[in-house]
Protein backbone atom coordinates (compact mmCIF):
# COMPACT_ATOMS: atom_id res chain seq x y z
CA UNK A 1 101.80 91.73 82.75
CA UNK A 2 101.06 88.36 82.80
CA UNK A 3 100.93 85.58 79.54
CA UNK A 4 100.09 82.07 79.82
CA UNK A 5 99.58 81.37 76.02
CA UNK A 6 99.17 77.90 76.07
CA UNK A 7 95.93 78.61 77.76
CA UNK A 8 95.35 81.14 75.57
CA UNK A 9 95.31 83.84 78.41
CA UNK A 10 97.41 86.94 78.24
CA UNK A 11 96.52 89.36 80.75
CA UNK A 12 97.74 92.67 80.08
CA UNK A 13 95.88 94.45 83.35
CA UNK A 14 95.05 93.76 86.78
CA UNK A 15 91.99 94.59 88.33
CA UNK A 16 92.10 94.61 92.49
CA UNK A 17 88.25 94.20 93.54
CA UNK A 18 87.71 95.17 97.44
CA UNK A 19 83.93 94.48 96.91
CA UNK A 20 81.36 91.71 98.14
CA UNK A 21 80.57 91.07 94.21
CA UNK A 22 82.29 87.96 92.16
CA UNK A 23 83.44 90.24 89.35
CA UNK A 24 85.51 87.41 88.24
CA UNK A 25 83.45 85.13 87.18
CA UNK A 26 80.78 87.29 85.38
CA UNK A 27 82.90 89.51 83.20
CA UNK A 28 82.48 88.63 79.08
CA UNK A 29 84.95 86.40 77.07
CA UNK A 30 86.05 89.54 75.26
CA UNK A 31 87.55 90.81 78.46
CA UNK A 32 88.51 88.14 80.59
CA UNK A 33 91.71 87.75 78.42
CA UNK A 34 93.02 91.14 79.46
CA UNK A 35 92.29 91.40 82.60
CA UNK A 36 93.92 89.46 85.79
CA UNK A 37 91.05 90.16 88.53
CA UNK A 38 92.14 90.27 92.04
CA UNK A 39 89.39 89.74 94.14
CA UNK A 40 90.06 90.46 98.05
CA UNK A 41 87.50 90.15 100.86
CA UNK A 42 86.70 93.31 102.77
CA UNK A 43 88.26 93.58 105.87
CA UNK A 44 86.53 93.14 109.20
CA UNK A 45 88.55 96.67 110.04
CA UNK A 46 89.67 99.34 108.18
CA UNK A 47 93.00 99.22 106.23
CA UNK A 48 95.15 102.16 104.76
CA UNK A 49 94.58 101.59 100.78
CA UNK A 50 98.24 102.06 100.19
CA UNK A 51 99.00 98.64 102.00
CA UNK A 52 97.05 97.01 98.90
CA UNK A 53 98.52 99.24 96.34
CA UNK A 54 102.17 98.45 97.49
CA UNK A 55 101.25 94.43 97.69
CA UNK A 56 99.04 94.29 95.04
CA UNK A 57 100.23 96.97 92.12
CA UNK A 58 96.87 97.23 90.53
CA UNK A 59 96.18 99.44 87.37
CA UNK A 60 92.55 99.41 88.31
CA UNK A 61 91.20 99.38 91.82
CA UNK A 62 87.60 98.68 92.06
CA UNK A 63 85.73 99.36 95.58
CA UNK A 64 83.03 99.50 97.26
CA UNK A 65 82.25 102.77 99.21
CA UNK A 66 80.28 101.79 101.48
CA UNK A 67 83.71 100.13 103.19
CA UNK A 68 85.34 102.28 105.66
CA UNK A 69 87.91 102.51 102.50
CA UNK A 70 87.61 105.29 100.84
CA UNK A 71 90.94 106.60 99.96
CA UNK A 72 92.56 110.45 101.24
CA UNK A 73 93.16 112.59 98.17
CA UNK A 74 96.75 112.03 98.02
CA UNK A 75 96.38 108.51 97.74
CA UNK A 76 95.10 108.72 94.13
CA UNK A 77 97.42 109.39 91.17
CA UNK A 78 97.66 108.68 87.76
CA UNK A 79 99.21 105.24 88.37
CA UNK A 80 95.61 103.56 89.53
CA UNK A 81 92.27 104.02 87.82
CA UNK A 82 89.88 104.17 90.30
CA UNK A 83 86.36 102.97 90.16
CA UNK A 84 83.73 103.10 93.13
CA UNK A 85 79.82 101.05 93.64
CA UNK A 86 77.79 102.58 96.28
CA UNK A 87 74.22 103.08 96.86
CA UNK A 88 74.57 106.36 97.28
CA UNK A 89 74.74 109.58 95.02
CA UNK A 90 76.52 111.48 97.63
CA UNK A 91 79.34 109.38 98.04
CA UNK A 92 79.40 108.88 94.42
CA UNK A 93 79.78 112.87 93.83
CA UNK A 94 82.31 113.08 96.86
CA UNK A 95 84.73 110.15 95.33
CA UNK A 96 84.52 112.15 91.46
CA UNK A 97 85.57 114.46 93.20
CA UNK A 98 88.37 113.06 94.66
CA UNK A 99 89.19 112.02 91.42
CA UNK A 100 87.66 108.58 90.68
CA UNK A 101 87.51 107.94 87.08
CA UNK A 102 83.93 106.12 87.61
CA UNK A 103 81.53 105.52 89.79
CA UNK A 104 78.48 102.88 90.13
CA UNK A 105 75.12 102.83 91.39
CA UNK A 106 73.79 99.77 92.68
CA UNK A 107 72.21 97.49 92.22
CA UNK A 108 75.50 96.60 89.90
CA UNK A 109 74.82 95.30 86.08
CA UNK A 110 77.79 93.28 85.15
CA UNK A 111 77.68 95.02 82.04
CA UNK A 112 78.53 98.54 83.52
CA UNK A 113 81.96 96.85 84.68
CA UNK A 114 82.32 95.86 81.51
CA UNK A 115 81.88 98.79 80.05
CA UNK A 116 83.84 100.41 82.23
CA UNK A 117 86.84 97.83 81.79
CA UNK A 118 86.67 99.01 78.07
CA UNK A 119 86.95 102.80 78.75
CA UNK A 120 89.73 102.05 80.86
CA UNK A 121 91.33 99.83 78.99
CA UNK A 122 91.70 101.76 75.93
CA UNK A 123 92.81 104.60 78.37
CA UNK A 124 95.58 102.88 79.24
CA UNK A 125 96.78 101.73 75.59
CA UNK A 126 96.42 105.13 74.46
CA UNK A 127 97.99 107.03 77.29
CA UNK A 128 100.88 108.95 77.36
CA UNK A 129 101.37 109.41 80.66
CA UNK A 130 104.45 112.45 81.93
CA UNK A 131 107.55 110.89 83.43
CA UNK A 132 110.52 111.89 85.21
CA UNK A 133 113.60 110.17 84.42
CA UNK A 134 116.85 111.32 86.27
CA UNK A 135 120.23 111.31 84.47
CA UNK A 136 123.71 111.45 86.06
CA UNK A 137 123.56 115.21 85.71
CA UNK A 138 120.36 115.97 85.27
CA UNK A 139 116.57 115.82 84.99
CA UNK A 140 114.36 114.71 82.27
CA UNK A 141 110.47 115.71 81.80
CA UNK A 142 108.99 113.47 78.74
CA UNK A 143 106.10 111.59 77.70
CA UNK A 144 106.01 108.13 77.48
CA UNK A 145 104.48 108.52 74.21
CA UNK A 146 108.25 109.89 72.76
CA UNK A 147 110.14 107.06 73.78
CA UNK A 148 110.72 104.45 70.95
CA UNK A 149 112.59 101.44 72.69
CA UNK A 150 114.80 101.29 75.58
CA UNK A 151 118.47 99.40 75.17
CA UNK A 152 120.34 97.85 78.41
CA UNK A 153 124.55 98.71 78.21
CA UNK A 154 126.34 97.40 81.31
CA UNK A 155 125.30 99.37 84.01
CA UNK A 156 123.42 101.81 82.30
CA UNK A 157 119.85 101.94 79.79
CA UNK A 158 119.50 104.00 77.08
CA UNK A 159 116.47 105.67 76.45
CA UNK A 160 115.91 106.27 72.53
CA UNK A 161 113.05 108.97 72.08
CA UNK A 162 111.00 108.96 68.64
CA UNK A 163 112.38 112.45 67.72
CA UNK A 164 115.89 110.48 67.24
CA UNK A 165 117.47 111.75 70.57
CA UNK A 166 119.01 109.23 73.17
CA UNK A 167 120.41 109.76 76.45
CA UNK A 168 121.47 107.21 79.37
CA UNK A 169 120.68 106.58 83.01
CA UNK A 170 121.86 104.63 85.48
CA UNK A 171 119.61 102.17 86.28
CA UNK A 172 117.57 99.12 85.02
CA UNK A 173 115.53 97.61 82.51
CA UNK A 174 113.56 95.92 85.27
CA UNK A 175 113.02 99.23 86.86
CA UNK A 176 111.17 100.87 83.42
CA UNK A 177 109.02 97.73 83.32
CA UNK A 178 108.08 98.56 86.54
CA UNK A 179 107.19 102.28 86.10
CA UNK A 180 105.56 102.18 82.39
CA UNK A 181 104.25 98.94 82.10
CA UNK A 182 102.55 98.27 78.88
CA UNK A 183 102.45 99.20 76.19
CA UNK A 184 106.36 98.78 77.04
CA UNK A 185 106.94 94.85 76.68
CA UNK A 186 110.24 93.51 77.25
CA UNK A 187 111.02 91.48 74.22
CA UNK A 188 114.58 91.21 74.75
CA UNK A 189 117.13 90.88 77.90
CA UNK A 190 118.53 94.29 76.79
CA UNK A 191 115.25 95.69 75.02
CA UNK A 192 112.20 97.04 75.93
CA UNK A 193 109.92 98.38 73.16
CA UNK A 194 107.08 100.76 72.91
CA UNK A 195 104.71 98.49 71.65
CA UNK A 196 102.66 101.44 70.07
CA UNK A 197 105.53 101.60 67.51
CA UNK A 198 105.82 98.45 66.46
CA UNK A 199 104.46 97.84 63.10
CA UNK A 200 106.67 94.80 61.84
CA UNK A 201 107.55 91.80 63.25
CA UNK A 202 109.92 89.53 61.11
CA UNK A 203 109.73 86.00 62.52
CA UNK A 204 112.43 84.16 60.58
CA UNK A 205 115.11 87.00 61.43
CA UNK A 206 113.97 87.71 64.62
CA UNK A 207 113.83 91.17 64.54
CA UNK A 208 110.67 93.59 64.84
CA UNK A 209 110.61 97.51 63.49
CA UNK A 210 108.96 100.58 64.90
CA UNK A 211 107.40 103.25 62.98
CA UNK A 212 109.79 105.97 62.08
CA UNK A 213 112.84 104.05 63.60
CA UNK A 214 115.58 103.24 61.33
CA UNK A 215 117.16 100.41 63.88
CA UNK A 216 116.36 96.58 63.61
CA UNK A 217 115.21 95.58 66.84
CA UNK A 218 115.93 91.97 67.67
CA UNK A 219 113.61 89.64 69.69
CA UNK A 220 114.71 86.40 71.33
CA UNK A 221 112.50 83.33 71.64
CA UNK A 222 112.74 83.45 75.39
CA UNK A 223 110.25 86.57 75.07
CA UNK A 224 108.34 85.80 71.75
CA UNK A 225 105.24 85.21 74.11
CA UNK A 226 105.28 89.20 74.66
CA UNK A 227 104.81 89.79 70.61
CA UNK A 228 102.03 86.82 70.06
CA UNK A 229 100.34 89.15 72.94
CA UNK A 230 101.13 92.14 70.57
CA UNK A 231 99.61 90.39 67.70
CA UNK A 232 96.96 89.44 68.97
CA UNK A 233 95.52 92.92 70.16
CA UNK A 234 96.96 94.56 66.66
CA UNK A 235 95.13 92.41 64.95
CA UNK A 236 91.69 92.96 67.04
CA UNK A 237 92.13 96.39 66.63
CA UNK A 238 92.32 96.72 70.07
CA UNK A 239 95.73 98.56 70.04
């Protein structure tokens, strides 16, 4: 996630666009602010899909078919949201079938990306995606829905769940930011929140609260960008 606030911009998704459309440029002012667009030029010759995956870490990977491109099954998973423009209704029914969560017909309207952008987006806010996190002596299965706030001791996190359970792993916070992304914001060097949760944000004390959760959560000023972002989108209704 990226915020530059004193330009007003807080981009909360990235878009990678392999296609010979400026997507940039044309998308409306309601979703410009969310999204960083990465637009790449197609490739003279073909390239495996994961090289821009690993390099690029998209949420939402728009491309064209028509590109010698198209991904092998295994390459898409429920990290990436994948969304195809071709010309043709074959290739369109073979890629939802691969698993594509949209597909375009050209001629493109701008406005189906946008429209698009907003399905996906509000997929993303709302999803509560499975997750395995491994303990010293054993496996967890959860949602990322259940998990309240994550809390940074020494060596290890723990992971407080919303059903008042905790447990610790040995590992990072910078490693969770990595895997679920928002809505987990880091607001904190030894927090990350669940921004779902949040429903009070006390400026003067510098704490914030999350539904159901008896702890104060504190905030420094180093990362009050991450909560203007949350206010923002709580108070469009867009989260």
């Amino acid at each position: 996630m990226i915020v530059v606030c004193n330009q007003k911009y807080f981009w909360l998704f990235r878009l990678l666009s392999i296609t010979a459309y400026p997507i940039k440029n044309q998308l409306g002012e309601d979703t410009v602010p969310l999204w960083e667009v990465v637009e790449v030029k197609p490739p003279d010759q073909p390239i495996e899909l994961a090289h821009y995956l690993h390099h690029y870490n998209p949420q939402v990977f728009l491309v064209d078919l028509e590109l010698d491109l198209i991904p092998v099954a295994e390459t898409i998973n429920n990290n990436v949201m994948w969304v195809g423009i071709t010309n043709s209704y074959r290739k369109a029914y073979r890629a939802l079938k691969d698993g594509f969560f949209d597909v375009l017909i050209k001629p493109l309207p701008i406005a189906a990306i946008t429209t698009v952008l907003g399905e996906i987006r509000q997929k993303l806010l709302a999803q509560d995606k499975p997750i395995t996190i491994s303990c010293p002596k054993e496996i967890r299965y959860l949602r990322s829905g259940s998990i309240w706030y994550i809390k940074a001791d020494n060596n290890y996190v723990i992971v407080h769940l919303n059903d008042g359970e905790q447990f610790t792993v040995f590992n990072s916070l910078s490693y969770f930011e990595e895997i679920l992304r928002f809505p987990f914001v880091r607001i904190h060097k030894s927090y990350i929140v669940n921004a779902i949760h949040i429903y009070r944000i006390h400026y003067t004390k510098k704490f914030l609260k999350l539904k159901g959760c008896e702890q104060f959560i504190p905030y420094t000023t180093s990362y009050a960008h991450q909560l203007e972002v949350i206010h923002t989108l709580k108070g469009s209704n867009i989260m």
